[in-house]
Protein backbone atom coordinates (compact mmCIF):
# COMPACT_ATOMS: atom_id res chain seq x y z
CA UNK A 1 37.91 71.16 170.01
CA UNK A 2 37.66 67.74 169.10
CA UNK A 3 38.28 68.34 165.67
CA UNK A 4 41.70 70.39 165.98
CA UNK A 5 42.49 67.30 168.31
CA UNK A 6 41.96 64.73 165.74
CA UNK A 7 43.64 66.98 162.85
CA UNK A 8 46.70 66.82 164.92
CA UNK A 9 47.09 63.57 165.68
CA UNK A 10 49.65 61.79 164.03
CA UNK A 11 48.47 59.44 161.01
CA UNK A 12 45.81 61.39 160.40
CA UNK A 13 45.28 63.67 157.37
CA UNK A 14 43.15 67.03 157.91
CA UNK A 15 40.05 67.64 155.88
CA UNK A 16 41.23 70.61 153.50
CA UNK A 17 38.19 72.59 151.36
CA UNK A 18 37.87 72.66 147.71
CA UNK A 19 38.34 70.75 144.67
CA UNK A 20 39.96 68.19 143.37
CA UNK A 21 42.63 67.77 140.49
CA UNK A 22 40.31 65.24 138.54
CA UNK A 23 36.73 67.72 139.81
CA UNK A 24 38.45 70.66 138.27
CA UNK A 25 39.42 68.92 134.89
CA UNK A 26 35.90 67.34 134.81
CA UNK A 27 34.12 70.66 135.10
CA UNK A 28 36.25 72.31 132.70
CA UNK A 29 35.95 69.74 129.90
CA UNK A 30 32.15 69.64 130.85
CA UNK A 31 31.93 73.37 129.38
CA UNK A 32 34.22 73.49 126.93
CA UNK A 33 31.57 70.53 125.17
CA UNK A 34 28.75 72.64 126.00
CA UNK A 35 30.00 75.85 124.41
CA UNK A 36 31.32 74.13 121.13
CA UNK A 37 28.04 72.38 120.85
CA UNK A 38 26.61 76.13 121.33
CA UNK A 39 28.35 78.12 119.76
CA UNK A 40 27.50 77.72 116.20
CA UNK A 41 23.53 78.14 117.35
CA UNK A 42 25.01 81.40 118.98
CA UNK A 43 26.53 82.87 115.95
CA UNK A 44 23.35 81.93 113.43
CA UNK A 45 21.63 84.11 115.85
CA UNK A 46 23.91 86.84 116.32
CA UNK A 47 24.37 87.33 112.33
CA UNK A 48 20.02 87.01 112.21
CA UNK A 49 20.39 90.21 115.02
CA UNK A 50 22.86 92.03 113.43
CA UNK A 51 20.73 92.52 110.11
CA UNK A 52 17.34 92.88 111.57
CA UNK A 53 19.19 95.42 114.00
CA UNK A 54 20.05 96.94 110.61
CA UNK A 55 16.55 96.71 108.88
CA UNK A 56 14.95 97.89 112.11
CA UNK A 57 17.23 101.09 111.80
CA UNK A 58 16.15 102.01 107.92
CA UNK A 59 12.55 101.10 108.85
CA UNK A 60 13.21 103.97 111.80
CA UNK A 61 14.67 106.38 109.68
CA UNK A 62 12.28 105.94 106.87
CA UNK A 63 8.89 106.35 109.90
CA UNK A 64 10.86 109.27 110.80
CA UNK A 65 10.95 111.13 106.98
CA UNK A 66 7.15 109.89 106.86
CA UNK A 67 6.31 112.06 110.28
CA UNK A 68 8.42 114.92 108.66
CA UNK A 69 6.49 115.25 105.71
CA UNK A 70 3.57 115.68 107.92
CA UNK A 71 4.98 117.72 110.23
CA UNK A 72 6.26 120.25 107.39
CA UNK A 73 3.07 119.67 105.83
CA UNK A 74 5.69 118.90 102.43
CA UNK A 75 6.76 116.01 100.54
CA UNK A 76 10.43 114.54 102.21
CA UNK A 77 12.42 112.48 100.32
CA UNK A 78 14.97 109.68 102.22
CA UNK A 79 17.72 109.70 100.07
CA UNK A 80 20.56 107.09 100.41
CA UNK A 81 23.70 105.37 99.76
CA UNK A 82 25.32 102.32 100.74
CA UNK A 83 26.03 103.59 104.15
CA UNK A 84 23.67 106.66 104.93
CA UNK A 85 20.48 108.13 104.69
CA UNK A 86 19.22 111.90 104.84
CA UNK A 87 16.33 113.61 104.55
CA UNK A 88 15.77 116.13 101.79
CA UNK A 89 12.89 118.73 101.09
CA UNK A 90 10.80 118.43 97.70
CA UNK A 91 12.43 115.32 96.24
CA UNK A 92 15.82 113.60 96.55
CA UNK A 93 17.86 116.25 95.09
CA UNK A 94 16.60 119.49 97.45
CA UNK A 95 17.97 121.10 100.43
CA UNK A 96 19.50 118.50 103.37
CA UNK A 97 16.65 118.63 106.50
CA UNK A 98 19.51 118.49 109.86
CA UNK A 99 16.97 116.52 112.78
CA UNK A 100 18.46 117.67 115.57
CA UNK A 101 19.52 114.55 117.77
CA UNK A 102 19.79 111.67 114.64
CA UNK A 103 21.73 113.39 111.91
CA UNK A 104 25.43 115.09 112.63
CA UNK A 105 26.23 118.67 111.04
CA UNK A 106 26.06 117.15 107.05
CA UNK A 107 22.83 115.91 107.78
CA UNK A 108 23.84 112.27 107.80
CA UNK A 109 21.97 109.13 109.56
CA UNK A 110 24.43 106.72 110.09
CA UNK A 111 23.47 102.79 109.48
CA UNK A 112 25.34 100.25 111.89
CA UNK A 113 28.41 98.72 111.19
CA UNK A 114 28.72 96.27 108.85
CA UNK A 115 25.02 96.89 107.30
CA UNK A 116 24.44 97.96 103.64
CA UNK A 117 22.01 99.69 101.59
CA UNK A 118 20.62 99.37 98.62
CA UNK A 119 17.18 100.32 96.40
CA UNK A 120 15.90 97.08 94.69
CA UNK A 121 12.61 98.11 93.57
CA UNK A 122 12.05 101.94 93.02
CA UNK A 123 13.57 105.10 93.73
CA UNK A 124 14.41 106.37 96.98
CA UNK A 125 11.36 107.12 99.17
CA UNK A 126 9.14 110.18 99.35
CA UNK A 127 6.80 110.62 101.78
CA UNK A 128 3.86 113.82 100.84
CA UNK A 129 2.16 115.73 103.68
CA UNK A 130 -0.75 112.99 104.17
CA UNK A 131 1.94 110.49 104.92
CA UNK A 132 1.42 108.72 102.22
CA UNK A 133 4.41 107.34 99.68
CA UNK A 134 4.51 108.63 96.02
CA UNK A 135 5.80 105.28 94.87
CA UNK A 136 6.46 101.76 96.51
CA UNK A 137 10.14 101.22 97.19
CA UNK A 138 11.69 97.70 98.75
CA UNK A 139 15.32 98.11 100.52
CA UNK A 140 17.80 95.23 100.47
CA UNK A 141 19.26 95.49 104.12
CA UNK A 142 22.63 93.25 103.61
CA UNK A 143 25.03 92.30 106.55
CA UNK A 144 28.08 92.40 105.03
CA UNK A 145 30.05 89.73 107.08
CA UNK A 146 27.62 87.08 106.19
CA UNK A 147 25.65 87.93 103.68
CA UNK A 148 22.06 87.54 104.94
CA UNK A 149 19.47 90.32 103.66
CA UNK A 150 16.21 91.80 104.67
CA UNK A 151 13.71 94.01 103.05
CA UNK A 152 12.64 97.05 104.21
CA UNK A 153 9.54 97.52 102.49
CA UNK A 154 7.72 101.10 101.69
CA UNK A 155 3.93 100.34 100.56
CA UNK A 156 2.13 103.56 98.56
CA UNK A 157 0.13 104.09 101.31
CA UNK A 158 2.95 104.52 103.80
CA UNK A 159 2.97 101.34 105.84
CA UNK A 160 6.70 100.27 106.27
CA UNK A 161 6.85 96.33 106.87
CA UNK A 162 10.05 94.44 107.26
CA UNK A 163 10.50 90.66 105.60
CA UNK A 164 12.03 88.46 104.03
CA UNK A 165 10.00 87.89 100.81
CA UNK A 166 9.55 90.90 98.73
CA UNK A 167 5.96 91.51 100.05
CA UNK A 168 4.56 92.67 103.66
CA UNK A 169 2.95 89.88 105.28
C-alpha cells in the first residue's frame, strides 16, 4: 500500500519495468560483434559438413552394393555419374538392381545437393559375392559451392575409408 502511495505522490516518478534506450542498444551491438566475429568460423564448418555429409552418403551407398553382392551371392557393380549412383548386376553395364526404400522407380540413389561425383583412380566399383572389390577405386566427393573434396576410398579387399589424402589412414 505504501508503494501505490508513494507512486502517487506528486514529484515523484514511478518505478516502470524493463530496459533502457542505451541497455537495449548495448545488447544489440554486443551480438551483432559476436556473430560477425563467428560467423566466418560458422561457414568453414558448414562447407567441411556439407562434403563429408556428401562422402558419408557414397561411402553408404557403396557398403550397401558390397552387402548386395553378398546377399545375391553375385558380383554388383555401383555405377555412377556426376549426380547418381545405381546398382547393376554382373558389371556396370547389366540390368539396374531397384532397393526398395533408397532408389526411386529408375533405380537411382540420389547424392545431396550441391555434391559431385567423380572416379579418379579406377573404374566404377564392383563388389563379388565374398565382399571383396575386383579393383581399388578412389571417389573425388566435390562440394560444388566451395570447392572442397573428399575421397571415398574402395580398397581390393572391400574396406571403404573416407580421407583426405589418397590413401586410408
Amino acid at each position: 500500500m505504501l508503494r501505490y502511495l508513494a507512486s502517487r505522490m506528486p514529484g515523484r516518478r514511478s518505478s516502470q519495468a524493463g530496459y533502457s534506450f542505451v541497455e537495449l542498444i548495448i545488447t544489440v551491438g554486443m551480438i551483432l560483434v559476436v556473430t560477425t566475429w563467428a560467423l566466418p568460423s560458422f561457414l568453414n564448418y558448414l562447407r567441411s559438413a556439407r562434403v563429408r555429409a556428401g562422402a558419408q552418403t557414397v561411402s553408404a551407398y557403396l557398403n550397401e552394393g558390397r552387402q548386395l553382392a553378398i546377399k545375391t551371392n553375385g558380383p554388383v557393380c555401383v555405377a555412377h555419374t556426376t549426380s547418381t549412383m545405381q546398382f547393376k548386376t554382373t558389371n556396370c553395364s547389366g540390368a539396374v538392381i531397384n532397393v526398395a526404400g533408397l532408389a526411386g522407380t529408375s533405380g537411382n540413389l540420389r547424392l545431396p545437393d550441391n555434391i559431385s561425383l567423380a572416379v579418379t583412380s579406377g573404374s566404377s566399383a564392383i563388389f563379388g559375392q565374398l565382399g571383396n572389390a575386383t579393383a581399388g577405386t578412389r571417389y573425388t566427393v566435390t562440394d560444388t559451392p566451395s570447392g572442397r573434396t573428399l575421397n571415398v576410398i574402395v580398397a581390393v579387399s572391400g574396406r571403404i575409408c573416407l580421407s583426405s589424402t589418397t590413401t586410408c589412414p
